[in-house]
Every structure is written in C-alpha cells, then in structure tokens.
Protein backbone atom coordinates (compact mmCIF):
# COMPACT_ATOMS: atom_id res chain seq x y z
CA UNK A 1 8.28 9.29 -3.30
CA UNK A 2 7.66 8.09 -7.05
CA UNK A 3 8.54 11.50 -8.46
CA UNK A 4 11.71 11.88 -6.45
CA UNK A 5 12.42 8.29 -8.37
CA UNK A 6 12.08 9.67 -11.83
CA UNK A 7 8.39 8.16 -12.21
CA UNK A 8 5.97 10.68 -13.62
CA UNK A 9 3.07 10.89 -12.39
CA UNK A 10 1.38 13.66 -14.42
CA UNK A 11 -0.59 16.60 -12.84
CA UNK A 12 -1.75 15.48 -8.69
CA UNK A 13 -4.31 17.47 -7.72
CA UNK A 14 -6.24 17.13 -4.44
CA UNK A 15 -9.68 16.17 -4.57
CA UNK A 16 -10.78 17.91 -1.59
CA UNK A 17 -12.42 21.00 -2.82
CA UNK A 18 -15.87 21.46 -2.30
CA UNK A 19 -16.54 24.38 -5.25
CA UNK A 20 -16.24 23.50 -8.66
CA UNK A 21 -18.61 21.58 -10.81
CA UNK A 22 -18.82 17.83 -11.28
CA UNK A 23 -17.40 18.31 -14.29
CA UNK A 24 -13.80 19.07 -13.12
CA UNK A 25 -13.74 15.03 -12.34
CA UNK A 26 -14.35 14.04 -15.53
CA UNK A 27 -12.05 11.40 -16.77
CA UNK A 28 -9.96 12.08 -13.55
CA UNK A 29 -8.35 8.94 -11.56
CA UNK A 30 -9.46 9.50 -8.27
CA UNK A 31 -6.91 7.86 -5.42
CA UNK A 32 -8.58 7.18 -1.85
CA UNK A 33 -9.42 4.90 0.93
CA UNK A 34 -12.43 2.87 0.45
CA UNK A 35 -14.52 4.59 2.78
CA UNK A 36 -14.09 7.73 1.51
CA UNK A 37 -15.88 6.85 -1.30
CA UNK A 38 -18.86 5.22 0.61
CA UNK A 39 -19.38 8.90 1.85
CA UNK A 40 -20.89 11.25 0.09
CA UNK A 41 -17.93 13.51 -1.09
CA UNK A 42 -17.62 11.32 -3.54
CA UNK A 43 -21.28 12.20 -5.01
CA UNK A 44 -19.36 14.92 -7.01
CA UNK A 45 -17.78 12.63 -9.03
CA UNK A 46 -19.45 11.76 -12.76
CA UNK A 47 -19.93 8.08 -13.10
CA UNK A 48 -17.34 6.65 -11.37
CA UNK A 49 -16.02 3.28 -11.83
CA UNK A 50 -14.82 1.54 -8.67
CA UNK A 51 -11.08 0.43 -9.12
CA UNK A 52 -9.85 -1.41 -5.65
CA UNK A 53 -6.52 -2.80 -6.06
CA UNK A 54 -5.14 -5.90 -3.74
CA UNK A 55 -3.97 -9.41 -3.97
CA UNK A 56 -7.24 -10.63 -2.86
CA UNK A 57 -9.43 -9.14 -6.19
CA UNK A 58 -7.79 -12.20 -7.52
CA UNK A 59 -10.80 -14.19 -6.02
CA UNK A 60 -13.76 -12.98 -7.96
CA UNK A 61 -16.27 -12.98 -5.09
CA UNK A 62 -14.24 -10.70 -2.91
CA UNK A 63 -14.95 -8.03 -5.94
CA UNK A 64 -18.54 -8.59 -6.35
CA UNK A 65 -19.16 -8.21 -2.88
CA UNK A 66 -17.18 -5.58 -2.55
CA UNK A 67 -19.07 -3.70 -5.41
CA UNK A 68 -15.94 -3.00 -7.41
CA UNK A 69 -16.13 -2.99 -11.34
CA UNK A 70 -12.30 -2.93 -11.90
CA UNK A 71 -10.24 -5.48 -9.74
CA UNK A 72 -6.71 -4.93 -9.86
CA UNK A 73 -4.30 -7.52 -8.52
CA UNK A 74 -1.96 -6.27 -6.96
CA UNK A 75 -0.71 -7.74 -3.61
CA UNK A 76 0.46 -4.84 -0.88
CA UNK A 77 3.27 -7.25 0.52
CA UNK A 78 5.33 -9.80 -0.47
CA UNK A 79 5.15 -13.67 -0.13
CA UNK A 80 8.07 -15.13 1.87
CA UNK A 81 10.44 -16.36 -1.18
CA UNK A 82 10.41 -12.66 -2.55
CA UNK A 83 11.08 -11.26 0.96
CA UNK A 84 13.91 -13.32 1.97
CA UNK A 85 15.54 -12.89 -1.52
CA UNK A 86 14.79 -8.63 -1.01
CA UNK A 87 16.50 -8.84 1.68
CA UNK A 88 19.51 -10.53 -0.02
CA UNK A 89 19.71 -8.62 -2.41
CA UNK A 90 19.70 -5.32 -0.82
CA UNK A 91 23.06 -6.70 1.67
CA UNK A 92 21.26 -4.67 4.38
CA UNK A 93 22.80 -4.98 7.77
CA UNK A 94 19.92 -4.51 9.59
CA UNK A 95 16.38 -5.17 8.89
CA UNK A 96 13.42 -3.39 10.55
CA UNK A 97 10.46 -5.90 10.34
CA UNK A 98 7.23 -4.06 10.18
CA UNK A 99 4.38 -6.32 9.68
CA UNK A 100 3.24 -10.13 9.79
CA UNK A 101 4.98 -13.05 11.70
CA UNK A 102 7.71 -10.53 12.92
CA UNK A 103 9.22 -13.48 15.00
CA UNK A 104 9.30 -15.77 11.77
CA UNK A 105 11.51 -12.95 9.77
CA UNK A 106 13.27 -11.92 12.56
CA UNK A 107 14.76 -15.43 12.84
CA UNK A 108 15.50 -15.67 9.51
CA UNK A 109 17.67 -12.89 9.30
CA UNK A 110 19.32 -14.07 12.38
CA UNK A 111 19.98 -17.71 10.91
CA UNK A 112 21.86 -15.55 7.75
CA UNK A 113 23.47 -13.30 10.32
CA UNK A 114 21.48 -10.48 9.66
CA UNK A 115 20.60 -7.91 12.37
CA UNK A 116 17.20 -8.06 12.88
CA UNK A 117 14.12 -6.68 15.08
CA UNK A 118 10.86 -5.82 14.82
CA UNK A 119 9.82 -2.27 14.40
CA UNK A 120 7.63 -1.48 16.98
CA UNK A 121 10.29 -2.01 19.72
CA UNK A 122 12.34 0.40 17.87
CA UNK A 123 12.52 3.29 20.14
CA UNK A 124 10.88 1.93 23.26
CA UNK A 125 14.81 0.36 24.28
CA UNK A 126 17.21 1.65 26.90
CA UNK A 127 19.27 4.65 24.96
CA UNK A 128 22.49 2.28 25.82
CA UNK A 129 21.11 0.04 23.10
C-alpha cells in the first residue's frame, strides 16, 4: 500500500529463508509479529534489538516487561476527537466501523447524517439491502 502512495520503502525482502548465513541480517530491520520472534527463527538474526511499536510503550513498565529495548509510540487507532474529525474531513457517505464501541460511532455518524454500520454485518444482510 505505501509504495503505491509514493512512500519508498527501500529494498523488502522476506525473511523467511532458512539458507544463508546470519550475516545476511546484519543491520537489516526485521518487521514481524511478536511471537515470531519468541521462536527460534529468529535465532538467525545477529544481535537484535527488540523494537515493538504501540501507544501503550508510552508507559515504561509495559516495555520492560515486555523485554523490548526500543519503545516506539505509536498508537494503532485513533482517539475519538481525531476519528470524528477523519471522518469529516473525508465527506464520506458511508462509514464502515470496524473496531471498538461500534454502537458509539455508529451513532455518531447517524446524529451528522452519515450512513453508518458496523462491518461485520456487512455481508451477512438480505441481498434487497
């Protein structure tokens, strides 16, 4: 998606093969789920530094217990100010609502006239609909 948006990215390679020496890694950002790197495919990796980004690394603890050297804080969702005004300022007529207090958004977009629903009834409705 980011390349097709003009972002560069640089050279993506997958991780995934099992020849090679550890040294391919080195000085390589490595993207994953966490658990993948509790297992031990990530052994072939040369002194890693954990990374975990998310809106909760802002509380210290969470990254110490979570092991992780490099907190990055960055929140996977919006709060409810930035939301409402997204959805402003994109003049969408209808608004999918995928996550959260669906009920709570989905009102809110009703009380500004906005077509609204949440997203996992999307496709379970009569074909009339």
């Amino acid at each position: 998606y980011y390349q097709s948006q003009g972002i560069d990215l640089g050279t993506l390679e997958p991780a995934t093969v099992e020849s090679g020496g550890k040294d391919d890694f080195t000085g390589a950002i490595v993207v994953g789920p966490p658990s993948a790197f509790a297992d031990r495919w990530a052994r072939r990796f040369p002194d890693p530094i954990s990374c975990f980004a998310s809106g909760w690394m802002r509380i210290r603890q969470r990254a110490k217990q979570g092991g992780v050297e490099l907190p990055l804080i960055i929140s996977d969702h919006a709060d409810w100010d930035e939301l409402t005004a997204t959805i402003k300022e994109t003049g969408a007529e209808e608004i999918w609502v995928t996550h959260g207090r669906e009920e709570a958004l989905v009102r809110w977009c009703e009380l500004e006239g906005i077509a609204a629903r949440p997203l996992h009834l999307v496709g379970y409705e009569d074909e009339g609909d």
